[in-house]
C-alpha atoms as a PDB file:
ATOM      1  CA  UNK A   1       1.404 -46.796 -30.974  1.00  0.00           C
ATOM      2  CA  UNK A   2      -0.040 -43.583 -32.383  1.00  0.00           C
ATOM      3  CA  UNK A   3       2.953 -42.340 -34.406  1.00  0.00           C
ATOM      4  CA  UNK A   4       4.527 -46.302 -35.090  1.00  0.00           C
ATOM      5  CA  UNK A   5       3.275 -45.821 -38.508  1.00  0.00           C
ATOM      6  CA  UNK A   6       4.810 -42.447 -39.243  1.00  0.00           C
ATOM      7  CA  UNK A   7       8.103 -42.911 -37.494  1.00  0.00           C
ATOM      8  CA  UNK A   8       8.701 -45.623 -40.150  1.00  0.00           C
ATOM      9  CA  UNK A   9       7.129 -43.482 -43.033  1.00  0.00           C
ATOM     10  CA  UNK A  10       9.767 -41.113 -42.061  1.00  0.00           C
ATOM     11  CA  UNK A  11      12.431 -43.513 -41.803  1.00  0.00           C
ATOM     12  CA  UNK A  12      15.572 -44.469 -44.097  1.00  0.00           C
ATOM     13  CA  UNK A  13      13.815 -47.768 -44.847  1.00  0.00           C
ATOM     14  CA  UNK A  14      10.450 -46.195 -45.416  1.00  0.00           C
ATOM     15  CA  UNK A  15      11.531 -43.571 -47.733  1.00  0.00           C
ATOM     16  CA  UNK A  16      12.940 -45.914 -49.504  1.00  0.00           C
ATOM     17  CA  UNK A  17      10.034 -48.823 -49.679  1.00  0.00           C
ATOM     18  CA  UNK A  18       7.601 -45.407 -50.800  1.00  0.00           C
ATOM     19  CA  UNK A  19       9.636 -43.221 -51.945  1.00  0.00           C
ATOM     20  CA  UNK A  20      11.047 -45.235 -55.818  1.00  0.00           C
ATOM     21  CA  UNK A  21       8.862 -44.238 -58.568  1.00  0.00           C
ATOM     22  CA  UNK A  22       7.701 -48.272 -59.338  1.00  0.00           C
ATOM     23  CA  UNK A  23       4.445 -48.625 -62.046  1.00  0.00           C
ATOM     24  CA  UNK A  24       0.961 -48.045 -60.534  1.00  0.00           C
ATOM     25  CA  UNK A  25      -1.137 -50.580 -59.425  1.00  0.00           C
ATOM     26  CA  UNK A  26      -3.612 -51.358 -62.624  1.00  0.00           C
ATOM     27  CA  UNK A  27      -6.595 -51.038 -60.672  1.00  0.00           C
ATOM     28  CA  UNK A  28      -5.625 -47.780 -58.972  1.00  0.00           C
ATOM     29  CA  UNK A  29      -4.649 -46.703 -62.756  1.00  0.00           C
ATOM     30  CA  UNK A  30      -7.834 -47.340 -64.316  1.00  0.00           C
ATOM     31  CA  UNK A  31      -9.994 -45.391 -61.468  1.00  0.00           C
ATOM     32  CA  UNK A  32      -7.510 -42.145 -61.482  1.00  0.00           C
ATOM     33  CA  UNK A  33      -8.234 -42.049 -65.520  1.00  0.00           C
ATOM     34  CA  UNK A  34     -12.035 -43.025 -65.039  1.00  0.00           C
ATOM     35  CA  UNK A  35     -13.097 -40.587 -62.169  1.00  0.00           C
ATOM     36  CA  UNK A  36     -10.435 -37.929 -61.457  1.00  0.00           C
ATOM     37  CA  UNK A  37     -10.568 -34.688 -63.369  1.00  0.00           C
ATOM     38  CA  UNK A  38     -10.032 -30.870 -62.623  1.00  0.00           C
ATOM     39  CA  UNK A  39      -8.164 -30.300 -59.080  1.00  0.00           C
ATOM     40  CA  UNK A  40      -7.345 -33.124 -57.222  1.00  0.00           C
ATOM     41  CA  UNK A  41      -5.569 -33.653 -54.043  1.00  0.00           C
ATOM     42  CA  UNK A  42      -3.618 -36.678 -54.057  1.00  0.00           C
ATOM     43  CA  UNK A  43      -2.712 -37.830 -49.876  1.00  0.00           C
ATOM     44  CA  UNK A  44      -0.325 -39.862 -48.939  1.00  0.00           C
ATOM     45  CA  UNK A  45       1.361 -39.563 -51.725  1.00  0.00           C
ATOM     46  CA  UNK A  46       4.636 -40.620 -51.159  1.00  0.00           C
ATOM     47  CA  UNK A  47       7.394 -40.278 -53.588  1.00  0.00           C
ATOM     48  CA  UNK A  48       4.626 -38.901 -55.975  1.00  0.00           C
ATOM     49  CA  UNK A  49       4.213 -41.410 -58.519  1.00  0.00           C
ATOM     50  CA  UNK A  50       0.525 -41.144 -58.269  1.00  0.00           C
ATOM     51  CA  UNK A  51       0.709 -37.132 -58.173  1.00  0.00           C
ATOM     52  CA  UNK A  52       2.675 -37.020 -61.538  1.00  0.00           C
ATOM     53  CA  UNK A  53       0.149 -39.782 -63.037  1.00  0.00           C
ATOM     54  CA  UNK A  54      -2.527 -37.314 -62.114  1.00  0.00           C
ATOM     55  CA  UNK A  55      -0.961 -34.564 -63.415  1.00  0.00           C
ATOM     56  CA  UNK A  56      -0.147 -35.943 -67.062  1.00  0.00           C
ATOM     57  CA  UNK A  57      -3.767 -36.469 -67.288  1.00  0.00           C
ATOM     58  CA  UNK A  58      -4.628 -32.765 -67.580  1.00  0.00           C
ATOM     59  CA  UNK A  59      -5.580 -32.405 -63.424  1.00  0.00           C
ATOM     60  CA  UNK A  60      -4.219 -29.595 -61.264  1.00  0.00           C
ATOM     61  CA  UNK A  61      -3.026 -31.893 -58.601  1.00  0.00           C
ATOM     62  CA  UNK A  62      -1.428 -31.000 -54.980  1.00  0.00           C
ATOM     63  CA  UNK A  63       0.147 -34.176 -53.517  1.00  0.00           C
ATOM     64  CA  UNK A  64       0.242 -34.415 -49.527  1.00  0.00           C
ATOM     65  CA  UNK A  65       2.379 -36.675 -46.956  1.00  0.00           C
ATOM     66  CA  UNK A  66       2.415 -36.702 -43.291  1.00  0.00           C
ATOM     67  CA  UNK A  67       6.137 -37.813 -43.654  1.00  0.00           C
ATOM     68  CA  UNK A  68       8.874 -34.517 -44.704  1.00  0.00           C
ATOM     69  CA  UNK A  69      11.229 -37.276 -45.880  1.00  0.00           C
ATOM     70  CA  UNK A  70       8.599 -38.735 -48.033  1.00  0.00           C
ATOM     71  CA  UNK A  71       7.952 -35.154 -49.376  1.00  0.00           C
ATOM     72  CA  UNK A  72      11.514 -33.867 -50.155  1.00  0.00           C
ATOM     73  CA  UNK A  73      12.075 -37.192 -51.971  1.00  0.00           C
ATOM     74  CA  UNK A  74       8.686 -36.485 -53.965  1.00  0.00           C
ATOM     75  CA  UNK A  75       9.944 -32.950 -54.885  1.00  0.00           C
ATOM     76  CA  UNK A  76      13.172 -34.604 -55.791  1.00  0.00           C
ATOM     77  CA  UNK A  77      11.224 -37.312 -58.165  1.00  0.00           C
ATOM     78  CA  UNK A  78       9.297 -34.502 -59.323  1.00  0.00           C
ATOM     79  CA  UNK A  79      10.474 -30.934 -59.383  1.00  0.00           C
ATOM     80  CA  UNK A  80       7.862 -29.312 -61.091  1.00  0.00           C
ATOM     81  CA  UNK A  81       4.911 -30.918 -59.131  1.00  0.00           C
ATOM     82  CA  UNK A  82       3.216 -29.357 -55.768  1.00  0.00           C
ATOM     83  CA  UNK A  83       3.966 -30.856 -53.105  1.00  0.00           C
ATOM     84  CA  UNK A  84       3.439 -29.891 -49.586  1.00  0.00           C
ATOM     85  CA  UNK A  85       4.234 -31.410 -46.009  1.00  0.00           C
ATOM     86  CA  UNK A  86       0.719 -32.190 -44.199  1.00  0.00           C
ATOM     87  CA  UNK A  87      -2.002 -34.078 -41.819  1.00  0.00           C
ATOM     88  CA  UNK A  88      -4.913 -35.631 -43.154  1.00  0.00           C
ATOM     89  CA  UNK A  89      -6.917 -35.404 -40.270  1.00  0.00           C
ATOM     90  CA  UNK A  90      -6.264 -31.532 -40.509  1.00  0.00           C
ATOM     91  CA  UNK A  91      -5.719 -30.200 -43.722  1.00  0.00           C
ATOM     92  CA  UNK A  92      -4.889 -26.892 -44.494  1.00  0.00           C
ATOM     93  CA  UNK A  93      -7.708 -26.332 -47.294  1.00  0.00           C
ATOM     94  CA  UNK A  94     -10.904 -24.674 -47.652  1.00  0.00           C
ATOM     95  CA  UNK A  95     -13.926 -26.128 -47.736  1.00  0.00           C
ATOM     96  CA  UNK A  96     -15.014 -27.279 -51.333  1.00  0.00           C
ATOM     97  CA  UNK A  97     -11.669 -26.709 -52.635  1.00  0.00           C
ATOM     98  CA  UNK A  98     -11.671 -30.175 -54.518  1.00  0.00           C
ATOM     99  CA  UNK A  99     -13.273 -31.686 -57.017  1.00  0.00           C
ATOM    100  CA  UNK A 100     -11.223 -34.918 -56.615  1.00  0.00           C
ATOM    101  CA  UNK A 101      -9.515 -37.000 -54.193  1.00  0.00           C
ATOM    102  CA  UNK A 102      -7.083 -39.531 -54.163  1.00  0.00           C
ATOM    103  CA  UNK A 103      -5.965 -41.676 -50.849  1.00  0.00           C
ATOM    104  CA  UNK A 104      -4.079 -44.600 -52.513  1.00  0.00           C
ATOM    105  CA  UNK A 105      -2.241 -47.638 -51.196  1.00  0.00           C
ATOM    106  CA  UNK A 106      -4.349 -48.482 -48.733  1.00  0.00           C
ATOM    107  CA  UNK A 107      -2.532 -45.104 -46.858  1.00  0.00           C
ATOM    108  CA  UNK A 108      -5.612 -44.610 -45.061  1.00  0.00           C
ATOM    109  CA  UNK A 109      -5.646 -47.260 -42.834  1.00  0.00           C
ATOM    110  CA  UNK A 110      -1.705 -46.398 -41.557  1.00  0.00           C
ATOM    111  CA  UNK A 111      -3.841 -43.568 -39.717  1.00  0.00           C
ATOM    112  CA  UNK A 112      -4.512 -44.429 -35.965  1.00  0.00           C
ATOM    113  CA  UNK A 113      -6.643 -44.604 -33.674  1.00  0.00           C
ATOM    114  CA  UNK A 114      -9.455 -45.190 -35.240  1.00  0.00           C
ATOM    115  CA  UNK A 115     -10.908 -42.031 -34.108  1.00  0.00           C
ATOM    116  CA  UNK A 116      -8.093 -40.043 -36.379  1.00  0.00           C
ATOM    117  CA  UNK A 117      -9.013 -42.149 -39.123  1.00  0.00           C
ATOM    118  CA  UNK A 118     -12.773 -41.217 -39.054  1.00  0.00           C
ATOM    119  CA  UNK A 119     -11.346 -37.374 -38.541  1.00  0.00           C
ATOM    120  CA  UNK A 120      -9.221 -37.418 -41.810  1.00  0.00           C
ATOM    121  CA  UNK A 121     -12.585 -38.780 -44.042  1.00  0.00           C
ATOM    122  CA  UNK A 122     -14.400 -36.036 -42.647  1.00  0.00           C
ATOM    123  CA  UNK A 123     -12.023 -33.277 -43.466  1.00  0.00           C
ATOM    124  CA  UNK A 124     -11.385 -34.984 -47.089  1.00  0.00           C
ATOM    125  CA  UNK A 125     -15.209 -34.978 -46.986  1.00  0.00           C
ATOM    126  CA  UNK A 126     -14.986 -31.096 -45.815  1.00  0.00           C
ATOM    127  CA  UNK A 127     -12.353 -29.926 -48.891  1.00  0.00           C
ATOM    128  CA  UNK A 128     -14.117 -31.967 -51.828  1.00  0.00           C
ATOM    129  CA  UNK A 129     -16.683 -30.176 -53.597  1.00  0.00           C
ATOM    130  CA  UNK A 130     -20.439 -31.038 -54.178  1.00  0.00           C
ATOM    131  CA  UNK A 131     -20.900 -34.033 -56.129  1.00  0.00           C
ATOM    132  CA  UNK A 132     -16.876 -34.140 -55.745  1.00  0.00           C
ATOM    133  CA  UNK A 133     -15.121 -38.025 -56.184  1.00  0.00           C
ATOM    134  CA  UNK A 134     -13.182 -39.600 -53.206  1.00  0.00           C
ATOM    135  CA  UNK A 135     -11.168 -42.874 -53.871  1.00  0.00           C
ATOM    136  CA  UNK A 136      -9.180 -44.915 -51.616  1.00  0.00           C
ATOM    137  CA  UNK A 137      -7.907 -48.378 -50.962  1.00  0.00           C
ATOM    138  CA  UNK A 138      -8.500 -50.328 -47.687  1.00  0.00           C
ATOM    139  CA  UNK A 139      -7.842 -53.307 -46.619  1.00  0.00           C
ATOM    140  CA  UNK A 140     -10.595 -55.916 -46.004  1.00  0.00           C
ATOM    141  CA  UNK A 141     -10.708 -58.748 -43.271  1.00  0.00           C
ATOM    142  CA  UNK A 142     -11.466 -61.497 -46.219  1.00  0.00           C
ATOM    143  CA  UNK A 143     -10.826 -65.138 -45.022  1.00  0.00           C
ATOM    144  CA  UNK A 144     -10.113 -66.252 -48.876  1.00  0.00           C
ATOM    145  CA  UNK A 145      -7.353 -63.422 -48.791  1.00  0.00           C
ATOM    146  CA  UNK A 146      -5.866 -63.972 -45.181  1.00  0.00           C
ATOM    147  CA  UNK A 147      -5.943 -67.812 -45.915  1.00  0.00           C
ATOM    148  CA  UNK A 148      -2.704 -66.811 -48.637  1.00  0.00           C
ATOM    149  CA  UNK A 149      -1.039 -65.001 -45.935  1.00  0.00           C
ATOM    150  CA  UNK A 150       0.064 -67.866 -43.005  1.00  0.00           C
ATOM    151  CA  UNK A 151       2.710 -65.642 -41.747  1.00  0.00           C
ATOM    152  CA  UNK A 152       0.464 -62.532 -41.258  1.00  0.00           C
ATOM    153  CA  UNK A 153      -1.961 -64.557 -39.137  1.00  0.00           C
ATOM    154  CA  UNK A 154       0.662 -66.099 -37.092  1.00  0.00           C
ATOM    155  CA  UNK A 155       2.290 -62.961 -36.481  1.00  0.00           C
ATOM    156  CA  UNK A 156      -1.158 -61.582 -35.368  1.00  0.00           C
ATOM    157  CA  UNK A 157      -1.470 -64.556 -33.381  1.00  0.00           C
ATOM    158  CA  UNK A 158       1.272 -63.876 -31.316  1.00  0.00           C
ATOM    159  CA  UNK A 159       0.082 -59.951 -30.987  1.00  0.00           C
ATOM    160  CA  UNK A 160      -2.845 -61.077 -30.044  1.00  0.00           C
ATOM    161  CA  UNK A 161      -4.307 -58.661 -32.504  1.00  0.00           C
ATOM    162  CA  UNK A 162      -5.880 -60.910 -35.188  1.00  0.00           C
ATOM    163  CA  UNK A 163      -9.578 -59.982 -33.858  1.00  0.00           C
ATOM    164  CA  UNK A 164      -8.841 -56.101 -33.392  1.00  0.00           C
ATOM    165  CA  UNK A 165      -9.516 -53.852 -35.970  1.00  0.00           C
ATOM    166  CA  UNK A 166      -5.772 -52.415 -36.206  1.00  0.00           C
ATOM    167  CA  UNK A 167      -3.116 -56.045 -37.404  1.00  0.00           C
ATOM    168  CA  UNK A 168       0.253 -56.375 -37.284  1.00  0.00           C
ATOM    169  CA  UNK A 169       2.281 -56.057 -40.274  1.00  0.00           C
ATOM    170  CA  UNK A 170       5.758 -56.536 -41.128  1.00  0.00           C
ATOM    171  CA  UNK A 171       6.944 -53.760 -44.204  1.00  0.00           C
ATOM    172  CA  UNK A 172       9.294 -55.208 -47.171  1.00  0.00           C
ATOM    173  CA  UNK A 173      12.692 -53.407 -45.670  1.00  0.00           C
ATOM    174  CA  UNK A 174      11.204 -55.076 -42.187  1.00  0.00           C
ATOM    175  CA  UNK A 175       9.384 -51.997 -40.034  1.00  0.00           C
ATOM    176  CA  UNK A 176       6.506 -52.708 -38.119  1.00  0.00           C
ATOM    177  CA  UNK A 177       2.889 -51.160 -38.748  1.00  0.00           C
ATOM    178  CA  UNK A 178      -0.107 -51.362 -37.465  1.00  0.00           C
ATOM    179  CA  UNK A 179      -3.014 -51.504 -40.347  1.00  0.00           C
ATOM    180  CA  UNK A 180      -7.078 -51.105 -40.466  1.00  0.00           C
ATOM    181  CA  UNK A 181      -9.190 -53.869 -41.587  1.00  0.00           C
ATOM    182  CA  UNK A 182     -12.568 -53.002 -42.390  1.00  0.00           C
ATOM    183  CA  UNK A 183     -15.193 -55.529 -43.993  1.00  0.00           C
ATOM    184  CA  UNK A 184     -16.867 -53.520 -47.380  1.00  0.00           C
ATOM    185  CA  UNK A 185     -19.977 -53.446 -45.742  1.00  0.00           C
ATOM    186  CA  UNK A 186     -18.656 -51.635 -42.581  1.00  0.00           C
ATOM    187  CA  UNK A 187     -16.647 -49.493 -44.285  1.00  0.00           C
ATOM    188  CA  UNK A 188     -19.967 -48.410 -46.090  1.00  0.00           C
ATOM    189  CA  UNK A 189     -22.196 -48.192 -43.423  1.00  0.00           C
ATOM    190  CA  UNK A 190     -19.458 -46.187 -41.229  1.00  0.00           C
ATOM    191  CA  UNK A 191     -18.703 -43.451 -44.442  1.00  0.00           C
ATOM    192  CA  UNK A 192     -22.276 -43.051 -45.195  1.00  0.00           C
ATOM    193  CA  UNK A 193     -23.263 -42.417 -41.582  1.00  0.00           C
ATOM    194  CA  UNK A 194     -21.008 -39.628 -40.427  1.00  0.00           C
ATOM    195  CA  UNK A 195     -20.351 -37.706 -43.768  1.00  0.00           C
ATOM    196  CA  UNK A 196     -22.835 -36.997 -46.821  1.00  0.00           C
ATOM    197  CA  UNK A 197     -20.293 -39.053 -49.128  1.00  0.00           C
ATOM    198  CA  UNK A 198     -22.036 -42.099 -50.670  1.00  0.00           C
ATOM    199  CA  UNK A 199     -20.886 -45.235 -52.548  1.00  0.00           C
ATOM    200  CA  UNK A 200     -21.340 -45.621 -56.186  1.00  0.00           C
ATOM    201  CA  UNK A 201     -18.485 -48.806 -56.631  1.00  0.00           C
ATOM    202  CA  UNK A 202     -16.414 -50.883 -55.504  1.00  0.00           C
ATOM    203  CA  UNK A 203     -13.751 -52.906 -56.658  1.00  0.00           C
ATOM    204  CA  UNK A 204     -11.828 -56.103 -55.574  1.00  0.00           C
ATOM    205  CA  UNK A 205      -8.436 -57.079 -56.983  1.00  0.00           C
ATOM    206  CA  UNK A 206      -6.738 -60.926 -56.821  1.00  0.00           C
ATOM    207  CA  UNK A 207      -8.450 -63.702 -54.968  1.00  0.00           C
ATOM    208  CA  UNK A 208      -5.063 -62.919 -52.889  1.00  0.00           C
ATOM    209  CA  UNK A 209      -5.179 -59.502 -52.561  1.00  0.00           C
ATOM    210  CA  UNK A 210      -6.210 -57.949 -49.297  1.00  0.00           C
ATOM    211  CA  UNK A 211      -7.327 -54.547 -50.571  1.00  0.00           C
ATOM    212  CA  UNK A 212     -10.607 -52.927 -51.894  1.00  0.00           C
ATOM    213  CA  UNK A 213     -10.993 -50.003 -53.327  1.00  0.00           C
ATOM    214  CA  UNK A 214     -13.915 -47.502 -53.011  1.00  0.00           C
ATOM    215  CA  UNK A 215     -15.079 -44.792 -54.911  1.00  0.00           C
ATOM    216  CA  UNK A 216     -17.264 -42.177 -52.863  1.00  0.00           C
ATOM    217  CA  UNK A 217     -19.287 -39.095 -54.112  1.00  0.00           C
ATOM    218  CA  UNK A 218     -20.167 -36.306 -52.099  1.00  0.00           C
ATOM    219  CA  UNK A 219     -24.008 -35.290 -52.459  1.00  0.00           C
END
């Protein structure tokens, strides 16, 4: 199950679910404009809409993907944007080389096992500066939001995976992911204990909306 996720990221279907340059999410808008300044690095970034948001705010901005189908479509959304072909849980930057970054669309929690997952905040952790911002989307185990979704809990029903940490999940075009569900106070708790990055907001979207989104500073 370890590469599920990025086989599909790399896929026809997934480069074209991520890859189409589609408006940002409001929320995610508002925090990129609020907290991100200088140079950023922008993961999972897809087909770049995020990175070329970033960068028409004034931000040197590097935008990174696991998936080299995601990336070549990025550079081909955006030619004059950097974009480069690379692991989260191992990037290829030194330490305090950051003074922003963005993990949007809840891209974070594709990353498995959990073990990876705690590997890539430490090395975003690692590349940010002191006092440097870290955002990022996640999805949260909220009853009000799962109680809109009938389908998803069936389906993790069936996979027996509605207690586990990593759910089921079927993509728009139809590929099959595996996602991390976190409560806000876990996801605290766990970030605060292993790195020196520490919460200063939080935001929740629709009463519908699985996601939350965190913003981190690094002391």
């Amino acid at each position: 199950m370890e590469n599920k996720n990025k086989d599909y990221y790399e896929s026809l279907e997934g480069v074209k679910e991520f890859g189409n340059i589609v408006p940002l999410n409001p929320i995610e808008k508002k925090l990129i404009e609020k907290y991100l300044e200088g140079r950023v690095l922008d993961l999972g970034c897809g087909g770049g809409k995020t990175t070329n948001y970033i960068s028409k705010l004034g931000c040197k901005v590097i935008g990174v993907d696991i998936s080299k189908p995601l990336i070549l479509q990025a550079k081909k959304n955006f030619p004059n944007l950097d974009f480069r072909e690379g692991d989260a849980c191992n990037l290829q930057f030194k330490e305090n080389s950051f003074d922003g970054v963005l993990f949007s669309f809840n891209g974070l929690d594709c990353i498995y096992p959990e073990n990876k997952r705690d590997r890539a905040i430490k090395e975003i952790e690692r590349v940010l500066k002191p006092r440097g911002i870290f955002i990022f989307s996640s999805h949260s185990p909220s009853i009000f939001a799962l109680l809109f979704r009938p389908f998803f809990i069936y389906r993790n029903i069936m996979r027996r995976t509605l207690s586990k940490r990593y759910k089921f999940e079927k993509s728009k075009t139809g590929g099959e992911l595996y996602l991390y569900y976190e409560s806000p106070k876990e996801q605290k708790k766990r970030i605060e204990k292993m790195t020196s990055l520490k919460l200063i907001k939080k935001f929740t979207g629709r009463i519908n909306d699985v996601s939350v989104y965190y913003i981190f500073k690094k002391i």
